[in-house]
C-alpha atoms as a PDB file:
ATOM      1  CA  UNK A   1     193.473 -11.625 211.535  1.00  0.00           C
ATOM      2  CA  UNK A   2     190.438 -13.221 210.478  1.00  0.00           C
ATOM      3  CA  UNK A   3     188.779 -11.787 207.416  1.00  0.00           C
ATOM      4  CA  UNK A   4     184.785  -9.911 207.139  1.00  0.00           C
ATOM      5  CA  UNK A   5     183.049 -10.899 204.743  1.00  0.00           C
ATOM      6  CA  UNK A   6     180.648  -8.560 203.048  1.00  0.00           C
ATOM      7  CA  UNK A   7     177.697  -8.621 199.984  1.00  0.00           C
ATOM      8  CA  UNK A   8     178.713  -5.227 198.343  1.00  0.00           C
ATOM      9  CA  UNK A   9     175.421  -3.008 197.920  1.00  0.00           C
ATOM     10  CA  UNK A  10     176.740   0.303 197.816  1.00  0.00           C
ATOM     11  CA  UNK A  11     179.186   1.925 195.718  1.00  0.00           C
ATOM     12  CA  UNK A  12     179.417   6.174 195.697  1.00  0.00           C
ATOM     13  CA  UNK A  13     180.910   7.969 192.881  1.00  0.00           C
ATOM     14  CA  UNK A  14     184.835   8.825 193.930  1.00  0.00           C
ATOM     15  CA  UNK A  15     185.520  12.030 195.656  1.00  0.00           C
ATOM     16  CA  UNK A  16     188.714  14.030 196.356  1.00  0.00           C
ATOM     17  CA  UNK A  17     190.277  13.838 199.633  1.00  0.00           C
ATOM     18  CA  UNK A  18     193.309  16.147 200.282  1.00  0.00           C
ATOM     19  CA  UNK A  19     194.549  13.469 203.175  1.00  0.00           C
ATOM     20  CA  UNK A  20     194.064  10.109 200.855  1.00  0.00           C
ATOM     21  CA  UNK A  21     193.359  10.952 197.421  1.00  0.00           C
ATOM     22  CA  UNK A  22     190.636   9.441 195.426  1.00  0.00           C
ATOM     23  CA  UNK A  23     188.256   7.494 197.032  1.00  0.00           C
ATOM     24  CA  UNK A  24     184.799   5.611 197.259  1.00  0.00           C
ATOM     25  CA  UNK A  25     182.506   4.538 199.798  1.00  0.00           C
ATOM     26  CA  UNK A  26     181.673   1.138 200.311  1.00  0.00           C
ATOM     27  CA  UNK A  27     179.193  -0.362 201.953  1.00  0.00           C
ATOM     28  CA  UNK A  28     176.876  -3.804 202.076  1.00  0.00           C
ATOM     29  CA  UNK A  29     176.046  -6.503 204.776  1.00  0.00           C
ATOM     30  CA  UNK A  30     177.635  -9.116 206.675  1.00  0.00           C
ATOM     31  CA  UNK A  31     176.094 -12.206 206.568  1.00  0.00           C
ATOM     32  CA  UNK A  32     174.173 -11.738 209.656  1.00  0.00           C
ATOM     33  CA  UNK A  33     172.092  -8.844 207.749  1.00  0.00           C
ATOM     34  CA  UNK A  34     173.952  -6.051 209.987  1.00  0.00           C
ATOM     35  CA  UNK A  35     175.335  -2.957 207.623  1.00  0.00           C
ATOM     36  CA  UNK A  36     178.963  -2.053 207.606  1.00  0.00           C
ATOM     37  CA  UNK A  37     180.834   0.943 205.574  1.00  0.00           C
ATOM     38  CA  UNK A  38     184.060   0.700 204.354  1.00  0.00           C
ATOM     39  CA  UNK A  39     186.058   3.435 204.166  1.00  0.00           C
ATOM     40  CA  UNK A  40     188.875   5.447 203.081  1.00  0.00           C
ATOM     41  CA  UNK A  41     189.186   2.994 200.229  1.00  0.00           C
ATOM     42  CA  UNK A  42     191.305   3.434 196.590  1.00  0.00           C
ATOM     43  CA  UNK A  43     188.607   1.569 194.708  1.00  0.00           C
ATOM     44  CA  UNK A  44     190.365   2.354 191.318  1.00  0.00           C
ATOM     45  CA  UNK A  45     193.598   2.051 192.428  1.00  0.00           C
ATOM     46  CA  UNK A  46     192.957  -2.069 193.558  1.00  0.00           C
ATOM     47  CA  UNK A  47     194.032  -4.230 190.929  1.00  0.00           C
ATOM     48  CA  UNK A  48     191.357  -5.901 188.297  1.00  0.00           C
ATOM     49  CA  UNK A  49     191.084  -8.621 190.385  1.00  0.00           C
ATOM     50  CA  UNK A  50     190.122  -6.660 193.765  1.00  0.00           C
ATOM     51  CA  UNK A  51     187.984  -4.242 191.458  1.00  0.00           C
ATOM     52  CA  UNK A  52     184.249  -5.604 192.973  1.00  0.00           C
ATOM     53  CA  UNK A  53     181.139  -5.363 191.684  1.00  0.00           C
ATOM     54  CA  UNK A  54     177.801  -4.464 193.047  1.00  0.00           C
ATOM     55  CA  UNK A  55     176.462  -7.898 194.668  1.00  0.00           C
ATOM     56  CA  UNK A  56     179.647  -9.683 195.029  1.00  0.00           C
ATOM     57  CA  UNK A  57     180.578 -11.041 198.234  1.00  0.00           C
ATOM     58  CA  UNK A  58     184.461  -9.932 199.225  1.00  0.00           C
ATOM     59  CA  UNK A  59     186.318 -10.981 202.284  1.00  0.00           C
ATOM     60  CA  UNK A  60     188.407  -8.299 203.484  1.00  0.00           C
ATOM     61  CA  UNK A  61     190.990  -7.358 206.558  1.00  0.00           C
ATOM     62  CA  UNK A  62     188.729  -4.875 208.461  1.00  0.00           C
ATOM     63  CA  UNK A  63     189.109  -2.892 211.712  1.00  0.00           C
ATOM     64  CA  UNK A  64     187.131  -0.153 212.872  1.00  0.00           C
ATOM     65  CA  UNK A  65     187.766   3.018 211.610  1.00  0.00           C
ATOM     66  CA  UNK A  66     188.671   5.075 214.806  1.00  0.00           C
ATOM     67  CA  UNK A  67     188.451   8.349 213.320  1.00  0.00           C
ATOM     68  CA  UNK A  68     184.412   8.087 212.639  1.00  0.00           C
ATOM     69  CA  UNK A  69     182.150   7.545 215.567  1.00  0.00           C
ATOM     70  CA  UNK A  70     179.306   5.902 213.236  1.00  0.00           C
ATOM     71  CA  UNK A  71     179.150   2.113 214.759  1.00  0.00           C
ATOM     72  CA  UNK A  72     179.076   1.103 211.141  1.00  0.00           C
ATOM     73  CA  UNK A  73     182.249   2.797 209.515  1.00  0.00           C
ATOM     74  CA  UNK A  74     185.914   0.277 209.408  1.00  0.00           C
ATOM     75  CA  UNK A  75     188.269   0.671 207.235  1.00  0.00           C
ATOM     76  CA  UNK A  76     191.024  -1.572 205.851  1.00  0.00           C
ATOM     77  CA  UNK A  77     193.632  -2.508 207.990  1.00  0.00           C
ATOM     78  CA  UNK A  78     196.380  -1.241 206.128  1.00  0.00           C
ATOM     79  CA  UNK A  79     196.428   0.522 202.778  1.00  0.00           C
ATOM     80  CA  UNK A  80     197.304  -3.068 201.075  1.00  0.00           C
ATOM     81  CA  UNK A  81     194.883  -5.438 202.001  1.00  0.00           C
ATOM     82  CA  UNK A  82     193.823  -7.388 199.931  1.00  0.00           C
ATOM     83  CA  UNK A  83     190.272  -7.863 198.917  1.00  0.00           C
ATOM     84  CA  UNK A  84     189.410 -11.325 197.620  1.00  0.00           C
ATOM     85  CA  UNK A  85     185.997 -11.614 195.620  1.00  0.00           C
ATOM     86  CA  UNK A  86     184.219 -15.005 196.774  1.00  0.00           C
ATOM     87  CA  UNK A  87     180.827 -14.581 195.347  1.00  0.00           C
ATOM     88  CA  UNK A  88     178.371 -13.183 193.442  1.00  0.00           C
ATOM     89  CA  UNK A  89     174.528 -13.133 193.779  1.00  0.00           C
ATOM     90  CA  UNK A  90     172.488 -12.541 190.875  1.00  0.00           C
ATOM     91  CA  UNK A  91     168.786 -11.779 190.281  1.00  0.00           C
ATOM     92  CA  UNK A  92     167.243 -15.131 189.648  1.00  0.00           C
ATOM     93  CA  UNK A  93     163.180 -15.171 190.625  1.00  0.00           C
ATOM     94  CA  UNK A  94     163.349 -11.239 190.869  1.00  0.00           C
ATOM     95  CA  UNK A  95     165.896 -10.483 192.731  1.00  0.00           C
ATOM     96  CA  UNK A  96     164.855 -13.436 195.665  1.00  0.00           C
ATOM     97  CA  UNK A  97     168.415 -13.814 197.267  1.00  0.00           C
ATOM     98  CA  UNK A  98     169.236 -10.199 197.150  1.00  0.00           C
ATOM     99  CA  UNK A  99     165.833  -9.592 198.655  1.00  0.00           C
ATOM    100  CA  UNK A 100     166.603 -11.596 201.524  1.00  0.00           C
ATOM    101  CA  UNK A 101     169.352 -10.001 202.666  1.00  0.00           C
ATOM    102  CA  UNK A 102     169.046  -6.467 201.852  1.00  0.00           C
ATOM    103  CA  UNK A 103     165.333  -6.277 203.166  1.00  0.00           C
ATOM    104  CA  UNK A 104     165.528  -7.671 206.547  1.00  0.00           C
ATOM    105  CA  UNK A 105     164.759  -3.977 207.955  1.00  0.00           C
ATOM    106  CA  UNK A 106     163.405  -1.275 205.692  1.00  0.00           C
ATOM    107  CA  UNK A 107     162.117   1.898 207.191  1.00  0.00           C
ATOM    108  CA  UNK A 108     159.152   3.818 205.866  1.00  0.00           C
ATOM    109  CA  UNK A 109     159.138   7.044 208.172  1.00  0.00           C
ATOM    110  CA  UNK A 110     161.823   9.398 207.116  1.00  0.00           C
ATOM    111  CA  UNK A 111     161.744  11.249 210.313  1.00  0.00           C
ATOM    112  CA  UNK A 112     161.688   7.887 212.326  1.00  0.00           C
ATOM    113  CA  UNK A 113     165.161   6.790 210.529  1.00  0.00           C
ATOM    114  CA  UNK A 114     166.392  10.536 211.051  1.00  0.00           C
ATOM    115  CA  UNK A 115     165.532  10.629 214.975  1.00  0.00           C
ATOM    116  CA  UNK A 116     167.694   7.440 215.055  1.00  0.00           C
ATOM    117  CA  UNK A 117     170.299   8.861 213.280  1.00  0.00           C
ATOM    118  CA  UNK A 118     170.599  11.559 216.012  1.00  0.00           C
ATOM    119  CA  UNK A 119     170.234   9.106 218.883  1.00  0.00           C
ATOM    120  CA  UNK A 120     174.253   8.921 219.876  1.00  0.00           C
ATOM    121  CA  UNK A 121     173.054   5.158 221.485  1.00  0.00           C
ATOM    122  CA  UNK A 122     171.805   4.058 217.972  1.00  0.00           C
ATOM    123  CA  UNK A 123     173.298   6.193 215.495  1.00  0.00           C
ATOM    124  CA  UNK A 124     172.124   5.080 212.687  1.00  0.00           C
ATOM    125  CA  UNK A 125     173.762   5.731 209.456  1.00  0.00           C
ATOM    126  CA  UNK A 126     173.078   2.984 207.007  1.00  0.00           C
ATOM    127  CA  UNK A 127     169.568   2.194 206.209  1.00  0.00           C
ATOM    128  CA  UNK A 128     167.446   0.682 203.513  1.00  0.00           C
ATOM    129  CA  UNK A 129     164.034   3.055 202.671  1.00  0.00           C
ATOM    130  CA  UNK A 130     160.731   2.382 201.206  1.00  0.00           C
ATOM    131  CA  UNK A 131     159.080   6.181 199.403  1.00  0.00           C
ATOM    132  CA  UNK A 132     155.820   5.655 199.717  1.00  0.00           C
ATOM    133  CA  UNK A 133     155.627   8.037 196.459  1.00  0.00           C
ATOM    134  CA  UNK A 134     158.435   9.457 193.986  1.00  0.00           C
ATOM    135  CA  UNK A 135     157.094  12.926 192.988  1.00  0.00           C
ATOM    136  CA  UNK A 136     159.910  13.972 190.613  1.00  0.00           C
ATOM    137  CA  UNK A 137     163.335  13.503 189.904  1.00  0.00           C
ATOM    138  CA  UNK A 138     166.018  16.428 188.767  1.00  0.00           C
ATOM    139  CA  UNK A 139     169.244  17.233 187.878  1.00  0.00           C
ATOM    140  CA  UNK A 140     170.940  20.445 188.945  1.00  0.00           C
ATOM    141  CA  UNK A 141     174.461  21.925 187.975  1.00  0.00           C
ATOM    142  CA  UNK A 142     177.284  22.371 190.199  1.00  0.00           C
ATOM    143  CA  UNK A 143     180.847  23.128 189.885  1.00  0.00           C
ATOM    144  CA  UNK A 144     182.583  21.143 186.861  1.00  0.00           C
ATOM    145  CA  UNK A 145     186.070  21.476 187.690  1.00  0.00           C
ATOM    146  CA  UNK A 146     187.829  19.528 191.395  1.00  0.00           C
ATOM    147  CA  UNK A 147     188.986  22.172 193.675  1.00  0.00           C
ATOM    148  CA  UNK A 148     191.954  23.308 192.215  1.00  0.00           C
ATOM    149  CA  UNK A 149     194.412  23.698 195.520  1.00  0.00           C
ATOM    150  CA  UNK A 150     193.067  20.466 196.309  1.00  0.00           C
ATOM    151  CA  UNK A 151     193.975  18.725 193.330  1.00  0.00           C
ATOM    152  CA  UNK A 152     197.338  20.710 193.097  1.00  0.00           C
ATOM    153  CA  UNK A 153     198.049  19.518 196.834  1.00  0.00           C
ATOM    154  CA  UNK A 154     197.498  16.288 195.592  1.00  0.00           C
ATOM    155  CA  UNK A 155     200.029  16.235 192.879  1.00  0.00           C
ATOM    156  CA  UNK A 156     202.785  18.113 194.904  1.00  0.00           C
ATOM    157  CA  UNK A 157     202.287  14.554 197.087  1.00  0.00           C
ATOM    158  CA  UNK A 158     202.428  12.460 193.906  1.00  0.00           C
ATOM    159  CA  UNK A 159     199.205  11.038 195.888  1.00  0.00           C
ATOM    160  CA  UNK A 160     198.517  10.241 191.822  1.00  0.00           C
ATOM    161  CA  UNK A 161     201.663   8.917 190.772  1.00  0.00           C
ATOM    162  CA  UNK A 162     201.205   4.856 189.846  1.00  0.00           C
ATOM    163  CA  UNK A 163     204.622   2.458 189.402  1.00  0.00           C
ATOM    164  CA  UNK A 164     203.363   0.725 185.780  1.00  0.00           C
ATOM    165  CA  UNK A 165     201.264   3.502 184.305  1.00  0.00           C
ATOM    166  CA  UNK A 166     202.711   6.500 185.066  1.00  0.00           C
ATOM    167  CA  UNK A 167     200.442   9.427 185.993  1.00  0.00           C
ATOM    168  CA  UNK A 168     197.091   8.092 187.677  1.00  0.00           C
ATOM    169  CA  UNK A 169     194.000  10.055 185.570  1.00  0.00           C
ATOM    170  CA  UNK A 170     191.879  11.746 188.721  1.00  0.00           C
ATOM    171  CA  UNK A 171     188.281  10.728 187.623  1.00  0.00           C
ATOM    172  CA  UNK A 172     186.164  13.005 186.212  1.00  0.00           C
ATOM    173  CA  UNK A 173     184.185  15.188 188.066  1.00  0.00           C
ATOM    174  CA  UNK A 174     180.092  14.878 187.889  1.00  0.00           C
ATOM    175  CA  UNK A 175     178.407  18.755 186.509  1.00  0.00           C
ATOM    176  CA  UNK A 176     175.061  17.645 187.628  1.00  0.00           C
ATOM    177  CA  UNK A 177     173.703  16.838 191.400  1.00  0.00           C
ATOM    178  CA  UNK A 178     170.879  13.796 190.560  1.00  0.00           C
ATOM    179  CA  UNK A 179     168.002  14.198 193.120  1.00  0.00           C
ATOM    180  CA  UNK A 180     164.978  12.689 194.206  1.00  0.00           C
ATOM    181  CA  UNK A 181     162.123  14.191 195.502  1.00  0.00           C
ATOM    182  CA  UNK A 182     159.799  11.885 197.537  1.00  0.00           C
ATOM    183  CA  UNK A 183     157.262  11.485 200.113  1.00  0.00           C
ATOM    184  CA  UNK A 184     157.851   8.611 203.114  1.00  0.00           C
ATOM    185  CA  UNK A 185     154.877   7.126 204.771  1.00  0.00           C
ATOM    186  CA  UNK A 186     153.563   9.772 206.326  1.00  0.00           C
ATOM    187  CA  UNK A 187     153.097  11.864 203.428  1.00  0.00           C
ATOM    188  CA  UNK A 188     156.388  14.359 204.372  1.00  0.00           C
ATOM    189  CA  UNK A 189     158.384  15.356 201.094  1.00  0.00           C
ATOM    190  CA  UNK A 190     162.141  15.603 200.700  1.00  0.00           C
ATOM    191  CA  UNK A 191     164.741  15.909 198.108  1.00  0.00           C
ATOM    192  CA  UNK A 192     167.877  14.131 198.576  1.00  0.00           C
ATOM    193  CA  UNK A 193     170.808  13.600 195.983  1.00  0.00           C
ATOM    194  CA  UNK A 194     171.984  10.367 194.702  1.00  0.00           C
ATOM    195  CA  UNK A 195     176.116   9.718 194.982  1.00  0.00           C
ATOM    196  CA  UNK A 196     175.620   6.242 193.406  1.00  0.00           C
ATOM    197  CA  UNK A 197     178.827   5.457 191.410  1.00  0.00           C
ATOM    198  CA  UNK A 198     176.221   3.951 188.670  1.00  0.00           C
ATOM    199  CA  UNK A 199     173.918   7.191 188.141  1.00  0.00           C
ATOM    200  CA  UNK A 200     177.430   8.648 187.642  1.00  0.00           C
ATOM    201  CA  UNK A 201     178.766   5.800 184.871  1.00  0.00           C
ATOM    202  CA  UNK A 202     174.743   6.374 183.525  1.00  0.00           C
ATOM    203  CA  UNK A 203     175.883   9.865 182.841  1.00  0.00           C
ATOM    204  CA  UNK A 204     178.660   9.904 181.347  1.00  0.00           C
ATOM    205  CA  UNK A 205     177.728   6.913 178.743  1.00  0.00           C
ATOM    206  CA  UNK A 206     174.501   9.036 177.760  1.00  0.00           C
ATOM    207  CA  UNK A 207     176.697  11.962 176.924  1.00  0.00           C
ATOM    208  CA  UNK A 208     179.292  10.404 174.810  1.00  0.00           C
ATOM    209  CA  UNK A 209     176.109   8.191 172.789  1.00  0.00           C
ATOM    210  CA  UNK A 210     174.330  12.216 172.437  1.00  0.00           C
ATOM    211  CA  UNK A 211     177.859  13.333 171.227  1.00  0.00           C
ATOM    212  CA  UNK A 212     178.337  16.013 174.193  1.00  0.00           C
ATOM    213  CA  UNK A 213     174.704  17.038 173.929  1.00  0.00           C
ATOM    214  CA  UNK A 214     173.954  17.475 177.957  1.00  0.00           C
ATOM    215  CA  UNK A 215     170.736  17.893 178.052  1.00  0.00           C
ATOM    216  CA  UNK A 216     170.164  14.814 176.444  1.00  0.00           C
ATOM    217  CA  UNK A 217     172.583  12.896 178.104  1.00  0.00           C
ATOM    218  CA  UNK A 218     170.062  14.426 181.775  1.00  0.00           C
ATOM    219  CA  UNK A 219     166.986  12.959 180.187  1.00  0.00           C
ATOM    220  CA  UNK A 220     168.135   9.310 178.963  1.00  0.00           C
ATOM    221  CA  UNK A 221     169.162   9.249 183.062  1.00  0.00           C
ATOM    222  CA  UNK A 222     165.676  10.174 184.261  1.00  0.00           C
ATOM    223  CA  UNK A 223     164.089   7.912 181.712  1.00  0.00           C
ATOM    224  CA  UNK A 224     166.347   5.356 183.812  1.00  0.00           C
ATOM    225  CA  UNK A 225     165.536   6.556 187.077  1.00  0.00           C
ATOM    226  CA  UNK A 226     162.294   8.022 186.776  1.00  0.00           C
ATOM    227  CA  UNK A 227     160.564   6.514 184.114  1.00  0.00           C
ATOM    228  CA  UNK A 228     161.256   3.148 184.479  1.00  0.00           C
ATOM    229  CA  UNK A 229     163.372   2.591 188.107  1.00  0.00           C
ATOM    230  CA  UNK A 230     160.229   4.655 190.151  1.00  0.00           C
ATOM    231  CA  UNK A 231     157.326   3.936 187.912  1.00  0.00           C
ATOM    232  CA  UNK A 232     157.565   0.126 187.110  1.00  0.00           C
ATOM    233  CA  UNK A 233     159.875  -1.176 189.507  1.00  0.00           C
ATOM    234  CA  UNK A 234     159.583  -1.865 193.443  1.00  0.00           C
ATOM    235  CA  UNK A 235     161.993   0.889 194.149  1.00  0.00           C
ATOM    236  CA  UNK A 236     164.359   1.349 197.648  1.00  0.00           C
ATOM    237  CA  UNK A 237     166.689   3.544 198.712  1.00  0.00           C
ATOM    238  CA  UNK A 238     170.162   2.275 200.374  1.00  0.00           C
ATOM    239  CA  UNK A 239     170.348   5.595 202.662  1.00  0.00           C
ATOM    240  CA  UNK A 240     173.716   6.686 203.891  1.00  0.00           C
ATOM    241  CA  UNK A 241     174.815  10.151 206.412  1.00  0.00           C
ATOM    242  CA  UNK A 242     177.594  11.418 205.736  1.00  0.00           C
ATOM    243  CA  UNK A 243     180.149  11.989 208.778  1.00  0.00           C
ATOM    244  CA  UNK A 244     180.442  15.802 208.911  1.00  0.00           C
ATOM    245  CA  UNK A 245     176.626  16.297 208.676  1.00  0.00           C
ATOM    246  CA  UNK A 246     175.418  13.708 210.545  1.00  0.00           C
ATOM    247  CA  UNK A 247     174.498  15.178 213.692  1.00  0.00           C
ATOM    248  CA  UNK A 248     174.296  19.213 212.053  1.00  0.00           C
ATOM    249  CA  UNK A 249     172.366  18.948 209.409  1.00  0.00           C
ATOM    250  CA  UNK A 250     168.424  18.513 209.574  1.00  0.00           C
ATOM    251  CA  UNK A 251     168.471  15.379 207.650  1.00  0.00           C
ATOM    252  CA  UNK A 252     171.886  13.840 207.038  1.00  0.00           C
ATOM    253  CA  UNK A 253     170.779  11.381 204.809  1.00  0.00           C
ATOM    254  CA  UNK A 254     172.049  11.213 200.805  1.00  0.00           C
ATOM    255  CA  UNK A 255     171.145   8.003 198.246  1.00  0.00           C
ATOM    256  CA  UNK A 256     174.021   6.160 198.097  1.00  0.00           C
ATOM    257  CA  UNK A 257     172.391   3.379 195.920  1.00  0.00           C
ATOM    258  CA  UNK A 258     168.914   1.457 194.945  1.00  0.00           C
ATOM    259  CA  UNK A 259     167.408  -1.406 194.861  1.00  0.00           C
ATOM    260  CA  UNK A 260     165.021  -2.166 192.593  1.00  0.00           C
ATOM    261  CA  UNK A 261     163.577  -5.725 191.432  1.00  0.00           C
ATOM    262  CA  UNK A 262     160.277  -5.835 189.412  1.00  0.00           C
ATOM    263  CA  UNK A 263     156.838  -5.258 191.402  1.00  0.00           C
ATOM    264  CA  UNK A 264     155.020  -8.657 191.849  1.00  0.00           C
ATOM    265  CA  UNK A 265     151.359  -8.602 191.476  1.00  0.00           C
ATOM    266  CA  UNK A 266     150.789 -10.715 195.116  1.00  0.00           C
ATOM    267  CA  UNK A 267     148.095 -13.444 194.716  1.00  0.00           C
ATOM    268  CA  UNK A 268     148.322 -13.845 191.053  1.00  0.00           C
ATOM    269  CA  UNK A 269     147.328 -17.744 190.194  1.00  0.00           C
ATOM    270  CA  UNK A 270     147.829 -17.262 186.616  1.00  0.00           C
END
């Protein structure tokens, strides 16, 4: 089977799913610019080797993934394929290579990208967005504990279990929703949260450097994505729906990662 090859943009922090376990979203672009999710995949269960980073190029064993209707979504094509890392592209001249892949098509109307999302010929669920304006950024508190039947169902499955280490550690679970709140190009506000695996890592590095001290810990990560990622840099959104909400919920759209190279000052000579 041949292999797809893939520049990995998007990485979400790892949920709990009582049919596979842990796992994380995955997403980027084939070489032809066209966006492709990967998932159910056990991201921390791959060995070092498989474990990709953000802006590597992979080649993978993909077929579509049946069981979700978005044209975008394959999965692997069998719980141990392998995923072989064949690249890497850095941010030399601000971010110039990146750029040219990941900003073929950028939308700038929220509600245009959402009325595409509900068209069932283009169903769009992966998108790159430009906010014409970032008008705040906040964290708010959710549950701190997995679902417990969930995570018990998981165990009595041994869904957990690993053959070297003994008992895989479930990762920890986020007590904070990050959000946005932003205006698109026609002036419309929205709030949407970020499931970026990084905003997660962010996090949880603040609060062990603040000794536990959450509040902290929240305001070193809007320094990061507010102070500096929205005010100085030229920031995007890498937009992502989510299957069960995609055609219910008003807008179906979550952050799933951003992009963010410095802003050039055009026609500079000096």
């Amino acid at each position: 089977m041949a292999k797809t090859r893939v520049l990995i943009t998007v990485k979400t922090y790892p949920t709990l799913s009582a049919k596979y376990d842990e796992l994380v979203c995955t997403a980027g672009f084939r070489e032809d610019g066209t966006w492709i999710r990967i998932y159910p995949f056990p991201f921390r269960k791959k060995s070092y080797n498989e474990q990709y980073k953000k802006y590597d190029w992979i080649e993978i064993d993909l077929v579509k993934n049946d069981s979700d209707f978005r044209s975008e979504s394959y999965r692997p094509f069998s719980h141990d394929s392998k995923v072989e890392i064949v690249g890497h592209i850095n941010t030399d001249n601000n971010w110039a290579e990146r750029k040219a892949i990941c900003l073929r098509k950028v939308y700038c109307d929220l509600t245009e990208l959402i009325s595409e999302a509900k068209n069932k010929e283009t169903c769009t669920s992966l998108a790159v967005f430009k906010p014409s304006e970032i008008v705040d950024f906040t964290a708010e508190p959710v549950d701190r504990e997995w679902d417990k039947e969930k995570l018990a169902r998981l165990n009595q499955l041994n869904l957990f279990e690993t053959s070297k280490n003994g008992k895989f550690e479930v990762v920890q679970k986020l007590p904070y929703k990050f959000k946005f709140v932003f205006k698109d190009i026609r002036g419309v506000q929205s709030k949407m949260m970020i499931e970026d695996w990084e905003i997660g890592q962010l996090y949880w590095n603040c609060l062990s450097r603040h000794k536990g001290d959450e509040q902290k810990a929240i305001a070193d990560v809007r320094k990061k994505y507010f102070d500096d990622f929205a005010k100085t840099k030229n920031l995007h959104f890498f937009l992502g729906t989510t299957q069960a909400h995609h055609y219910v919920s008003r807008n179906p759209f979550i952050i799933i990662g951003t992009f963010h190279p410095k802003i050039e000052i055009q026609g500079k000579l000096f």
